[in-house]
PDB file of N, CA and C in Angstrom:
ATOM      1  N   UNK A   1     113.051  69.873  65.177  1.00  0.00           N
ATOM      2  CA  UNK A   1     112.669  71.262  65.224  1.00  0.00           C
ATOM      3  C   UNK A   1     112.420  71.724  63.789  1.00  0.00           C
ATOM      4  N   UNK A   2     111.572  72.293  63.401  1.00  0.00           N
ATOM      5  CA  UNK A   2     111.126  73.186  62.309  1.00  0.00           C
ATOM      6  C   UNK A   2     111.772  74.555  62.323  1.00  0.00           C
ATOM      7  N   UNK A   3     111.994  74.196  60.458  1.00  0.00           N
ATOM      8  CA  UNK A   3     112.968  75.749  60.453  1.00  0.00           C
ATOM      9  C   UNK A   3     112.230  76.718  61.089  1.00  0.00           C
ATOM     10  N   UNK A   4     110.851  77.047  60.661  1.00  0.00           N
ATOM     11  CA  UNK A   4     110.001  78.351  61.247  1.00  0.00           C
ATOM     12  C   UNK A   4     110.328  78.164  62.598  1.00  0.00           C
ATOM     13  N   UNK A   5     110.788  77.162  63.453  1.00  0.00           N
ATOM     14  CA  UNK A   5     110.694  77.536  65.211  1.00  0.00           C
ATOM     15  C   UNK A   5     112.356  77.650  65.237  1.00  0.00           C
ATOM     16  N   UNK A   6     113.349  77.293  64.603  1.00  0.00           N
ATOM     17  CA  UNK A   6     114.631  77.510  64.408  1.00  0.00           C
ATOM     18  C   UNK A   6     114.579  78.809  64.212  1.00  0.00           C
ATOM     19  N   UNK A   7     114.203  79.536  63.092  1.00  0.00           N
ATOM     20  CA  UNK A   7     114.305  81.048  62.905  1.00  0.00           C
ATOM     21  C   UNK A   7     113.713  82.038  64.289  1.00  0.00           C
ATOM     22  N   UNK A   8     112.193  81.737  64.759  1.00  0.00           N
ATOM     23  CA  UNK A   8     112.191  82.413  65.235  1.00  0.00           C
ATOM     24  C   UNK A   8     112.981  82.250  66.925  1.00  0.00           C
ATOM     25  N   UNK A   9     113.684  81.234  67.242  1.00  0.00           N
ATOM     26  CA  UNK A   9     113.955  81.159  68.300  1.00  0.00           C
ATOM     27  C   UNK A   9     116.234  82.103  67.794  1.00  0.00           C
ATOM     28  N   UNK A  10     115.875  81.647  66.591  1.00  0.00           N
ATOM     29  CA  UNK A  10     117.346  82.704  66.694  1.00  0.00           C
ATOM     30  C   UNK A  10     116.845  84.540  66.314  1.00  0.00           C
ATOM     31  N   UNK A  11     115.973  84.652  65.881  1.00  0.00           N
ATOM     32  CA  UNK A  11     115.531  85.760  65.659  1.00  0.00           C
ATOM     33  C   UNK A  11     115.703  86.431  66.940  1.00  0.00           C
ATOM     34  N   UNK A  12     115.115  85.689  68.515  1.00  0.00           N
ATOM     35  CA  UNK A  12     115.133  86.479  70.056  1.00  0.00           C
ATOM     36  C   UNK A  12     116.298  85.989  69.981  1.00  0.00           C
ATOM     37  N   UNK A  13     117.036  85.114  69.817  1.00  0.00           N
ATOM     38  CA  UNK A  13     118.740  85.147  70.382  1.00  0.00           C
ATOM     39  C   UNK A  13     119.268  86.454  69.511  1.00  0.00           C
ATOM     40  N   UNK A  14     119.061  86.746  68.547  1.00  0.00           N
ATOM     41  CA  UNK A  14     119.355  87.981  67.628  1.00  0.00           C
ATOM     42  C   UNK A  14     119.085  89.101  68.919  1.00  0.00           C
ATOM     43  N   UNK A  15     118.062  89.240  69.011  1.00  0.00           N
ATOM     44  CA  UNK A  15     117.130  90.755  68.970  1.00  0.00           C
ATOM     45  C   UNK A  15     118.045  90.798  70.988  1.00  0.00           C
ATOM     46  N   UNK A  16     117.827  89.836  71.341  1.00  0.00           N
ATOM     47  CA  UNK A  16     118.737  89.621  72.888  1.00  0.00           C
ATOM     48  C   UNK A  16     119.947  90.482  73.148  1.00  0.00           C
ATOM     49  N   UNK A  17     120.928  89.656  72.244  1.00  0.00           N
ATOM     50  CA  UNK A  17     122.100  90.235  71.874  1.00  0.00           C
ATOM     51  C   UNK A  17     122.254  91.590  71.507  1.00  0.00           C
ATOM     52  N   UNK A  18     121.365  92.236  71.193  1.00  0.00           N
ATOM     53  CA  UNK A  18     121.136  93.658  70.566  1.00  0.00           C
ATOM     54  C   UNK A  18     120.675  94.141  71.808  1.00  0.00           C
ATOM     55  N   UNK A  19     119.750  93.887  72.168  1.00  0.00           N
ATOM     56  CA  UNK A  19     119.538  94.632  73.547  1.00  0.00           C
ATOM     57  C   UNK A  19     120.305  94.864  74.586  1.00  0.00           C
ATOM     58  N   UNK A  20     121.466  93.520  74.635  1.00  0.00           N
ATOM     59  CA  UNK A  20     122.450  93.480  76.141  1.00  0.00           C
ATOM     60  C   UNK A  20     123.430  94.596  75.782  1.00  0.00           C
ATOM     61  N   UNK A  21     123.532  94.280  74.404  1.00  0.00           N
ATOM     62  CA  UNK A  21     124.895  95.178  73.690  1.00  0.00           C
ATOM     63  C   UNK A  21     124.318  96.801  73.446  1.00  0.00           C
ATOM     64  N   UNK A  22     123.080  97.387  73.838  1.00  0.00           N
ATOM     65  CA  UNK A  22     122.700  98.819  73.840  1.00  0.00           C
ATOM     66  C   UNK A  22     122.552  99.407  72.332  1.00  0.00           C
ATOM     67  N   UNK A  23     122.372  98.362  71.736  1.00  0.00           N
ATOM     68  CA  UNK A  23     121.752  98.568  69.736  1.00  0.00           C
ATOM     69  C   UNK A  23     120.647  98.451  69.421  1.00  0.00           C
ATOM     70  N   UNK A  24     120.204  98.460  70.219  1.00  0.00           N
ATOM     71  CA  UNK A  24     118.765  97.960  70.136  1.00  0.00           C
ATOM     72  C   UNK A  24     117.788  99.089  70.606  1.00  0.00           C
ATOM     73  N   UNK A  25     116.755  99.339  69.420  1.00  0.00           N
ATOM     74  CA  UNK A  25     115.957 100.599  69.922  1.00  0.00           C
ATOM     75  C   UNK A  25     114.770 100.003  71.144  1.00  0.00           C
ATOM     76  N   UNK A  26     114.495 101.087  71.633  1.00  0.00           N
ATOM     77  CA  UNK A  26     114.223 100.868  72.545  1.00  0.00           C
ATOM     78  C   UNK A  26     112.065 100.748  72.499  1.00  0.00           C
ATOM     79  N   UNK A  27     112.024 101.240  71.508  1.00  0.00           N
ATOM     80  CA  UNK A  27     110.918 101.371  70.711  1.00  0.00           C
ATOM     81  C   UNK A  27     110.573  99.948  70.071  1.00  0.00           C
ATOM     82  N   UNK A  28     111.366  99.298  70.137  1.00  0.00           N
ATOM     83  CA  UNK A  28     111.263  97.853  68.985  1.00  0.00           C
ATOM     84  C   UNK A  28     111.168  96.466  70.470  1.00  0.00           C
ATOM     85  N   UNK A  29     111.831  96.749  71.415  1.00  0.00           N
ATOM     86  CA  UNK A  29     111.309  95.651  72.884  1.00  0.00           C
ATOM     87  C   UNK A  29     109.887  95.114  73.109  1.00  0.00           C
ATOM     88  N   UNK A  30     109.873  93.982  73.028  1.00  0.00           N
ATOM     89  CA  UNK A  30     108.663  93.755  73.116  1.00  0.00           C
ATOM     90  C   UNK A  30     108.378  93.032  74.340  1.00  0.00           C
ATOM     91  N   UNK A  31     106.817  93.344  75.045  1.00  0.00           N
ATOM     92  CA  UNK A  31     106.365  92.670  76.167  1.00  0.00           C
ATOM     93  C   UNK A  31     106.130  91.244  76.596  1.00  0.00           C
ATOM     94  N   UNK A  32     106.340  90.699  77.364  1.00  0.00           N
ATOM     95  CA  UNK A  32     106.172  89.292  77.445  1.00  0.00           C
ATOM     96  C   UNK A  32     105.464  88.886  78.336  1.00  0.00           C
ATOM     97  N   UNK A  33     104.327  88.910  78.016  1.00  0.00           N
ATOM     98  CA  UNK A  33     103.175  88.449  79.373  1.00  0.00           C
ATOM     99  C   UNK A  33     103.273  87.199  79.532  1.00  0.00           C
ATOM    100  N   UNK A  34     103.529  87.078  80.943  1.00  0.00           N
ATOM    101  CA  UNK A  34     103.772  85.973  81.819  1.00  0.00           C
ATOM    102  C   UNK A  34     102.172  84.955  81.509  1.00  0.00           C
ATOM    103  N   UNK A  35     102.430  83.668  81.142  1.00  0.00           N
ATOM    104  CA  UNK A  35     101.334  82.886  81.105  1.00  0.00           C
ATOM    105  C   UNK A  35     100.836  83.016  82.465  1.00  0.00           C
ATOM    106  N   UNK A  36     101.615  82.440  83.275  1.00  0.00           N
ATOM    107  CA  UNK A  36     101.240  82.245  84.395  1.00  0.00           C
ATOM    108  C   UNK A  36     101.391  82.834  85.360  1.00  0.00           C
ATOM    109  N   UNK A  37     101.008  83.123  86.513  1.00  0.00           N
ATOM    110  CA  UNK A  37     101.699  84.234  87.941  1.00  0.00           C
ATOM    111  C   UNK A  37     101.159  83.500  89.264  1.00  0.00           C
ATOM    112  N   UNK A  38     102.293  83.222  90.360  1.00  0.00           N
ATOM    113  CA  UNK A  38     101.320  82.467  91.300  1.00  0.00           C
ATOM    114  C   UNK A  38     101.580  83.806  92.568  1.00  0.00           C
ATOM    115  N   UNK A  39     100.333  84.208  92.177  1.00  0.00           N
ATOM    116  CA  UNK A  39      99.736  85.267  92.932  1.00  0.00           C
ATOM    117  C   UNK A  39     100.081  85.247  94.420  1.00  0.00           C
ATOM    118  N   UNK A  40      99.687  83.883  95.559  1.00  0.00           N
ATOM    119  CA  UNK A  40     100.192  83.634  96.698  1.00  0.00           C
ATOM    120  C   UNK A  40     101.216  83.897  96.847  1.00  0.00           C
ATOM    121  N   UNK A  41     102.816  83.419  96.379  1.00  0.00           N
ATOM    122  CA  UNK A  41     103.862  83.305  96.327  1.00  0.00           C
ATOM    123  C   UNK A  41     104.296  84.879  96.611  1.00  0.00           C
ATOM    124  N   UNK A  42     104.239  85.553  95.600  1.00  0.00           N
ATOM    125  CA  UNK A  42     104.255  87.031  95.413  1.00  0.00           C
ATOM    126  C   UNK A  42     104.031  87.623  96.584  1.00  0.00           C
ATOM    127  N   UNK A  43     102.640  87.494  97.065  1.00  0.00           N
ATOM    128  CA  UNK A  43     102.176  88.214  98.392  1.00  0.00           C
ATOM    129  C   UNK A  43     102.943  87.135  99.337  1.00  0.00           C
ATOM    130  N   UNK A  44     103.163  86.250  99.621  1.00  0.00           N
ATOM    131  CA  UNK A  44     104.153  85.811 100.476  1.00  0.00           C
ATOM    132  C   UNK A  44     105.096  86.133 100.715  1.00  0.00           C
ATOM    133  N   UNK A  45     106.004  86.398  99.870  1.00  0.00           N
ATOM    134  CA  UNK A  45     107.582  87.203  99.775  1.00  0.00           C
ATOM    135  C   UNK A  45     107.287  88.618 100.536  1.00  0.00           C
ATOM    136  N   UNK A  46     106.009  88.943 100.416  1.00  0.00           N
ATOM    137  CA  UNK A  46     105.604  90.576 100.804  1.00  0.00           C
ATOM    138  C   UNK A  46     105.723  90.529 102.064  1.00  0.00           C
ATOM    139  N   UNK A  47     104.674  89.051 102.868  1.00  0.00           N
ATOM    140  CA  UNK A  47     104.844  89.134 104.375  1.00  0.00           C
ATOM    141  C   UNK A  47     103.050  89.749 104.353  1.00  0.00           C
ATOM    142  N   UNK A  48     102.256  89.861 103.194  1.00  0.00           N
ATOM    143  CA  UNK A  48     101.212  90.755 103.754  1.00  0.00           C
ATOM    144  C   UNK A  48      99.844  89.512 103.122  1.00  0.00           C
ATOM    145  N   UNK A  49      98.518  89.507 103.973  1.00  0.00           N
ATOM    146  CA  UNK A  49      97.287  89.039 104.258  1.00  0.00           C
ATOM    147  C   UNK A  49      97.009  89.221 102.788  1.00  0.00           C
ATOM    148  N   UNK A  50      96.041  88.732 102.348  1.00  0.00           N
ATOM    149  CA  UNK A  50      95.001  89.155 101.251  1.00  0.00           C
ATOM    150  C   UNK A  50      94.407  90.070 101.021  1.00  0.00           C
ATOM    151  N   UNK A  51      94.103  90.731 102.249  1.00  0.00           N
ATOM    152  CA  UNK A  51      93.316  91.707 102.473  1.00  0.00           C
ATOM    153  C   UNK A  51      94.781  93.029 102.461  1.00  0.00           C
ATOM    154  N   UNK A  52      95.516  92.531 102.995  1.00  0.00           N
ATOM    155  CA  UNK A  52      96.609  94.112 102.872  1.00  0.00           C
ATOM    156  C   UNK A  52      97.565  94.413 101.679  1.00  0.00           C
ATOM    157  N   UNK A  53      96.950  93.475 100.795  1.00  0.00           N
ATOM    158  CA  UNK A  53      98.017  92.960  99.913  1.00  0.00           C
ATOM    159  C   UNK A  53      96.812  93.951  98.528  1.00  0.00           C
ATOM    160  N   UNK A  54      95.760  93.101  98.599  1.00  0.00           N
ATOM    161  CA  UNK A  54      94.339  93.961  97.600  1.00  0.00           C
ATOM    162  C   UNK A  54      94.377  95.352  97.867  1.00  0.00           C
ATOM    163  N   UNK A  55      94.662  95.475  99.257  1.00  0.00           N
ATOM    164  CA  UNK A  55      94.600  97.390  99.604  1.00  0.00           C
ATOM    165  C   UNK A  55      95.686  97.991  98.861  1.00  0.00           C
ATOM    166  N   UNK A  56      96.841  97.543  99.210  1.00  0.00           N
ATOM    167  CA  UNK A  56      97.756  97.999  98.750  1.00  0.00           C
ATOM    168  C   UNK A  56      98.208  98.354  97.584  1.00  0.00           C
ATOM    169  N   UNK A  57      97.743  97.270  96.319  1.00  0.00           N
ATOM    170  CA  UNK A  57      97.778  97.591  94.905  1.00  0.00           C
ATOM    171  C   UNK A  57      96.315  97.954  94.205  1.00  0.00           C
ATOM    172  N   UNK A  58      95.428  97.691  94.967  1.00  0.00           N
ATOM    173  CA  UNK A  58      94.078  98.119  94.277  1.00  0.00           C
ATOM    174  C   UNK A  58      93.330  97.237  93.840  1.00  0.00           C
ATOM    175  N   UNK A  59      93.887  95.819  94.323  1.00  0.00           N
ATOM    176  CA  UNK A  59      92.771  94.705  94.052  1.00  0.00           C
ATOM    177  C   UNK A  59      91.328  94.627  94.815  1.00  0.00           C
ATOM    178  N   UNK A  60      90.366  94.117  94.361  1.00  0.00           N
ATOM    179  CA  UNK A  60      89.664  93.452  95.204  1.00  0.00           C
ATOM    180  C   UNK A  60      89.970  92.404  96.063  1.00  0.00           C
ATOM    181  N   UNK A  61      89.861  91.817  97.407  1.00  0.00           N
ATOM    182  CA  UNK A  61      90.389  90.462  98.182  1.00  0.00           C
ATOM    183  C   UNK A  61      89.598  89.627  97.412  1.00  0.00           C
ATOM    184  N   UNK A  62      88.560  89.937  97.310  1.00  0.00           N
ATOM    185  CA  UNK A  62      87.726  88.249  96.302  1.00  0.00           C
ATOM    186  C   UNK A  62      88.501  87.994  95.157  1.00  0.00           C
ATOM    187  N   UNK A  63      88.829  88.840  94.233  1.00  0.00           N
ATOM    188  CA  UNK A  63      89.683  89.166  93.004  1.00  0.00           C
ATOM    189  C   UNK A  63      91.078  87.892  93.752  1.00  0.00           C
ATOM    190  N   UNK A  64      92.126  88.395  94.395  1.00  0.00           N
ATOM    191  CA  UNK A  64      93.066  88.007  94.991  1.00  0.00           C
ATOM    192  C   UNK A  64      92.815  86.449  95.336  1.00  0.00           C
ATOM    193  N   UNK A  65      91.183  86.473  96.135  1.00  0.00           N
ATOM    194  CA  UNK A  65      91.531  85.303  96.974  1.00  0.00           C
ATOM    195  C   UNK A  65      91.064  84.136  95.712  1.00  0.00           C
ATOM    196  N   UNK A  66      90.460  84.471  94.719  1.00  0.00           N
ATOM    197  CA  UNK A  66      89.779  83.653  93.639  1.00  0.00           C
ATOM    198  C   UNK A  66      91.091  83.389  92.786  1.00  0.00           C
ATOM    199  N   UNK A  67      91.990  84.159  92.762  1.00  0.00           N
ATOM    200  CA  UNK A  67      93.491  84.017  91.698  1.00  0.00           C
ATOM    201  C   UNK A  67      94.023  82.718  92.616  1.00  0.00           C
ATOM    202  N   UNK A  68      94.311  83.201  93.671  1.00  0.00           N
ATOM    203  CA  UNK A  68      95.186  82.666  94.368  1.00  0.00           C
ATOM    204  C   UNK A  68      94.646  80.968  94.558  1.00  0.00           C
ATOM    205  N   UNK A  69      93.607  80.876  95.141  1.00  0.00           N
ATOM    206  CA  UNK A  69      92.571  79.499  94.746  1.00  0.00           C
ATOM    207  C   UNK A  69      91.906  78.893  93.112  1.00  0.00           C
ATOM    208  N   UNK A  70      92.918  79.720  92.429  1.00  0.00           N
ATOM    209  CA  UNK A  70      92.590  79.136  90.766  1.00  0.00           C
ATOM    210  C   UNK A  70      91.118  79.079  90.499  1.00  0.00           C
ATOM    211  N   UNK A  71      90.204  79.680  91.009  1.00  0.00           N
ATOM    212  CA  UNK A  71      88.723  79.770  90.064  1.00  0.00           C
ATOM    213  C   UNK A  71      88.961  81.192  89.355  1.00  0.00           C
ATOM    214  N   UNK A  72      89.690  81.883  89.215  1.00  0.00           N
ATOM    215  CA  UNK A  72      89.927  82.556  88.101  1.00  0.00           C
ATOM    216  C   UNK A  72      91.553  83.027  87.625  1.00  0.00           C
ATOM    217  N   UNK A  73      91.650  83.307  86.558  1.00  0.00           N
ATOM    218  CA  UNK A  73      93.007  83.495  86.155  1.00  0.00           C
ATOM    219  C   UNK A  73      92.937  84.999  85.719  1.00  0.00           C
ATOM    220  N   UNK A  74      94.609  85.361  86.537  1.00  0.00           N
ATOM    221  CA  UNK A  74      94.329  86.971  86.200  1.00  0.00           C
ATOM    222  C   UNK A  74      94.504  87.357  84.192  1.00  0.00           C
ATOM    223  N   UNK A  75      94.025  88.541  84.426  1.00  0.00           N
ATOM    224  CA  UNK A  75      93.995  89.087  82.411  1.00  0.00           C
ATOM    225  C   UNK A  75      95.292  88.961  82.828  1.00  0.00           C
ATOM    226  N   UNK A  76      95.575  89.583  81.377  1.00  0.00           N
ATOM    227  CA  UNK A  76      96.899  89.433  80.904  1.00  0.00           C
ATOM    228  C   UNK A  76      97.576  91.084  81.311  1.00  0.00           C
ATOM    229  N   UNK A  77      96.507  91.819  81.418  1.00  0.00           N
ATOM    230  CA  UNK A  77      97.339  93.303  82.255  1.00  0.00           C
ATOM    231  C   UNK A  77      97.345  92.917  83.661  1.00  0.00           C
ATOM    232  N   UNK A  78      96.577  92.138  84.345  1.00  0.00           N
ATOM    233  CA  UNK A  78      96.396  92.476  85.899  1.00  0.00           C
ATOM    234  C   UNK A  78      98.022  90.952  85.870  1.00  0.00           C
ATOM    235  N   UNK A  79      98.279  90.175  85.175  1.00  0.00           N
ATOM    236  CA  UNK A  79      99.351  89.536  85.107  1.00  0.00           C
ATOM    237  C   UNK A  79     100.924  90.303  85.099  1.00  0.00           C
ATOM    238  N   UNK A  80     100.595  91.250  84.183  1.00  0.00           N
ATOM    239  CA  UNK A  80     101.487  91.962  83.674  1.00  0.00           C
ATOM    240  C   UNK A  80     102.152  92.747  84.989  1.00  0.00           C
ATOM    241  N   UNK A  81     100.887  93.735  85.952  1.00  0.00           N
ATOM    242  CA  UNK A  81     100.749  94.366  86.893  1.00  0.00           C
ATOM    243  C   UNK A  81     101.710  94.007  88.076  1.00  0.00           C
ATOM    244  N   UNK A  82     101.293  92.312  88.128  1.00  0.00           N
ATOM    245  CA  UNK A  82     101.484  91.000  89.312  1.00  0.00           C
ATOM    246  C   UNK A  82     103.005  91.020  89.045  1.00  0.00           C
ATOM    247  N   UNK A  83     103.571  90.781  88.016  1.00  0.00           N
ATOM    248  CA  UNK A  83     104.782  90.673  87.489  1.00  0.00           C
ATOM    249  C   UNK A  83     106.018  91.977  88.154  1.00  0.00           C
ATOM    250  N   UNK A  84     105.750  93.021  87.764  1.00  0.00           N
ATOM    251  CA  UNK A  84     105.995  94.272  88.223  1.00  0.00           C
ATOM    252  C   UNK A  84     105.978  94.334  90.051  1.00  0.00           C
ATOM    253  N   UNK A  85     104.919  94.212  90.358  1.00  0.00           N
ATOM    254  CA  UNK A  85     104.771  94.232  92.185  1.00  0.00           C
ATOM    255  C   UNK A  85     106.051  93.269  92.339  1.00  0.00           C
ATOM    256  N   UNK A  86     105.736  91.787  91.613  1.00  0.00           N
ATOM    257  CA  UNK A  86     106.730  90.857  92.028  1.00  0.00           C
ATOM    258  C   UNK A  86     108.660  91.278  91.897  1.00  0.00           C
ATOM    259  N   UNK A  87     108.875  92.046  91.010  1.00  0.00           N
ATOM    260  CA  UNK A  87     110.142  92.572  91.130  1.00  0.00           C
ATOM    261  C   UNK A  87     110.231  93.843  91.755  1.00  0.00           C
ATOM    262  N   UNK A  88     109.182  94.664  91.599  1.00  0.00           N
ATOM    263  CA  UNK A  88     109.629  96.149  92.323  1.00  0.00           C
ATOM    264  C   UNK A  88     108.098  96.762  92.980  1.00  0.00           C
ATOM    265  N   UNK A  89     108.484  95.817  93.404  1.00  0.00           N
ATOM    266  CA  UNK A  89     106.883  96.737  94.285  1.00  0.00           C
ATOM    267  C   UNK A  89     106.979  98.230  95.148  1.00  0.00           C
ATOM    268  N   UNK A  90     108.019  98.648  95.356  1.00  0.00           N
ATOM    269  CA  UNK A  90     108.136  99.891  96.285  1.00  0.00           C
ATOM    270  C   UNK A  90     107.284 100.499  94.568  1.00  0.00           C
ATOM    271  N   UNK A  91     108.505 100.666  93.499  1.00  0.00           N
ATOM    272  CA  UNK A  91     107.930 100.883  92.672  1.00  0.00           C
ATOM    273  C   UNK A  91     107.006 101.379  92.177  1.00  0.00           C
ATOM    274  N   UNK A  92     105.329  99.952  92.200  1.00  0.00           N
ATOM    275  CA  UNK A  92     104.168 100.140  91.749  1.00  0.00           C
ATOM    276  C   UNK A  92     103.922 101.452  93.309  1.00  0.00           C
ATOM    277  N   UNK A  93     103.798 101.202  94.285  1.00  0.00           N
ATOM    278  CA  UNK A  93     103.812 102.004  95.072  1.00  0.00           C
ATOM    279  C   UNK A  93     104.040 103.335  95.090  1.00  0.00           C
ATOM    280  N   UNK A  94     104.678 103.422  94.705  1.00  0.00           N
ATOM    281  CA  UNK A  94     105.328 105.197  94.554  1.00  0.00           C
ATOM    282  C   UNK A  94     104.384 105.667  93.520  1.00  0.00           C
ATOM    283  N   UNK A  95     104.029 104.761  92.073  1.00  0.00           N
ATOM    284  CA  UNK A  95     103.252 104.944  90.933  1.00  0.00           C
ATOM    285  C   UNK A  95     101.905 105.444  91.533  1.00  0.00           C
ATOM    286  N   UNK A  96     101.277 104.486  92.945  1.00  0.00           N
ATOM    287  CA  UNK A  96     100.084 104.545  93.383  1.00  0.00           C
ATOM    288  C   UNK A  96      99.519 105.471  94.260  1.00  0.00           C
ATOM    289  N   UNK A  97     100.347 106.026  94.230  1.00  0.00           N
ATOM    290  CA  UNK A  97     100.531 107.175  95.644  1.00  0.00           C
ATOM    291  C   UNK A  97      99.908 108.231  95.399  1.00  0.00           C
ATOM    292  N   UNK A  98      98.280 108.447  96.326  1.00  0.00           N
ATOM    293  CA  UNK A  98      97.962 109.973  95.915  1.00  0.00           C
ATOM    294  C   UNK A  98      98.378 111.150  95.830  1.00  0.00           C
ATOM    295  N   UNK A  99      98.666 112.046  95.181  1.00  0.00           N
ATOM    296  CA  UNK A  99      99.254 113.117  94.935  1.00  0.00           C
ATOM    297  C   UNK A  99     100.616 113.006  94.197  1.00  0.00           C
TER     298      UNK A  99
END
Protein backbone atom coordinates (compact mmCIF):
# COMPACT_ATOMS: atom_id res chain seq x y z
CA UNK A 1 0.00 0.00 0.00
CA UNK A 2 1.19 3.55 -0.73
CA UNK A 3 1.44 6.12 1.87
CA UNK A 4 -0.93 8.50 -0.35
CA UNK A 5 -3.68 5.45 -0.22
CA UNK A 6 -2.66 4.84 3.62
CA UNK A 7 -3.43 8.54 4.37
CA UNK A 8 -6.30 8.86 2.51
CA UNK A 9 -7.97 5.69 3.63
CA UNK A 10 -7.22 6.91 7.42
CA UNK A 11 -8.24 10.36 6.58
CA UNK A 12 -12.30 8.57 6.03
CA UNK A 13 -11.51 6.38 9.12
CA UNK A 14 -10.77 9.99 10.69
CA UNK A 15 -13.62 12.00 9.18
CA UNK A 16 -16.08 8.48 10.11
CA UNK A 17 -15.29 8.65 13.58
CA UNK A 18 -16.22 12.32 13.67
CA UNK A 19 -19.36 11.83 12.16
CA UNK A 20 -20.60 8.70 14.44
CA UNK A 21 -19.32 10.76 17.44
CA UNK A 22 -21.67 14.11 16.29
CA UNK A 23 -18.24 16.47 15.64
CA UNK A 24 -18.48 16.56 12.58
CA UNK A 25 -20.03 19.49 10.60
CA UNK A 26 -22.49 18.69 8.80
CA UNK A 27 -21.55 20.99 5.90
CA UNK A 28 -18.12 19.11 5.44
CA UNK A 29 -20.10 15.18 4.58
CA UNK A 30 -19.45 14.27 1.51
CA UNK A 31 -21.56 12.31 -1.23
CA UNK A 32 -20.73 9.00 -2.42
CA UNK A 33 -22.11 8.04 -5.68
CA UNK A 34 -22.68 4.57 -5.96
CA UNK A 35 -20.58 3.20 -9.07
CA UNK A 36 -22.93 0.87 -9.59
CA UNK A 37 -26.93 0.32 -8.91
CA UNK A 38 -28.74 -2.85 -10.01
CA UNK A 39 -31.79 -1.15 -10.92
CA UNK A 40 -33.94 -4.67 -11.22
CA UNK A 41 -33.13 -5.69 -7.75
CA UNK A 42 -34.43 -2.36 -6.31
CA UNK A 43 -37.73 -2.55 -8.23
CA UNK A 44 -37.93 -6.13 -7.14
CA UNK A 45 -37.83 -5.55 -3.42
CA UNK A 46 -40.74 -2.96 -4.50
CA UNK A 47 -42.94 -5.90 -5.90
CA UNK A 48 -43.65 -3.32 -8.91
CA UNK A 49 -43.44 -3.91 -13.18
CA UNK A 50 -41.23 -1.52 -15.10
CA UNK A 51 -43.81 0.24 -16.14
CA UNK A 52 -45.20 1.03 -12.36
CA UNK A 53 -42.00 1.41 -11.08
CA UNK A 54 -40.97 4.47 -14.16
CA UNK A 55 -44.52 5.97 -13.16
CA UNK A 56 -43.89 6.09 -9.89
CA UNK A 57 -40.49 7.92 -9.67
CA UNK A 58 -40.59 9.67 -13.03
CA UNK A 59 -38.61 7.46 -15.18
CA UNK A 60 -39.12 6.66 -18.59
CA UNK A 61 -39.83 2.45 -18.93
CA UNK A 62 -37.28 2.47 -21.93
CA UNK A 63 -34.90 4.53 -19.54
CA UNK A 64 -35.60 1.61 -16.76
CA UNK A 65 -35.85 -1.22 -19.11
CA UNK A 66 -32.33 -0.18 -20.97
CA UNK A 67 -30.61 0.21 -17.15
CA UNK A 68 -31.91 -2.79 -16.10
CA UNK A 69 -30.67 -4.80 -19.48
CA UNK A 70 -27.19 -2.85 -19.24
CA UNK A 71 -27.30 -0.94 -22.73
CA UNK A 72 -27.14 2.03 -20.67
CA UNK A 73 -25.80 3.04 -17.31
CA UNK A 74 -27.67 5.39 -15.12
CA UNK A 75 -25.76 9.27 -14.57
CA UNK A 76 -24.46 9.62 -11.56
CA UNK A 77 -27.71 11.78 -10.22
CA UNK A 78 -30.33 9.33 -11.64
CA UNK A 79 -27.77 6.69 -9.52
CA UNK A 80 -27.77 8.83 -6.71
CA UNK A 81 -31.83 9.10 -7.03
CA UNK A 82 -31.87 4.91 -7.42
CA UNK A 83 -29.90 4.81 -4.19
CA UNK A 84 -32.42 6.90 -2.13
CA UNK A 85 -35.76 4.96 -3.63
CA UNK A 86 -33.57 1.89 -2.64
CA UNK A 87 -33.50 2.83 1.17
CA UNK A 88 -36.53 5.10 1.53
CA UNK A 89 -38.71 5.19 -1.11
CA UNK A 90 -42.02 6.21 0.78
CA UNK A 91 -39.62 9.07 1.14
CA UNK A 92 -38.77 10.00 -2.60
CA UNK A 93 -42.58 9.69 -2.71
CA UNK A 94 -43.81 12.08 -0.36
CA UNK A 95 -40.87 14.47 -2.13
CA UNK A 96 -42.94 13.62 -5.48
CA UNK A 97 -46.23 14.29 -4.53
CA UNK A 98 -48.25 17.01 -6.28
CA UNK A 99 -49.09 19.69 -4.12
Amino acid sequence: MTKKAFESIAAGLKDAVSISAGQADPASYRVHVPAEIDVKAIRGQMGLSQEAFAERFGFATATVRDWEQRRRRPEASARILLRVIEREPDAVQRALRDG
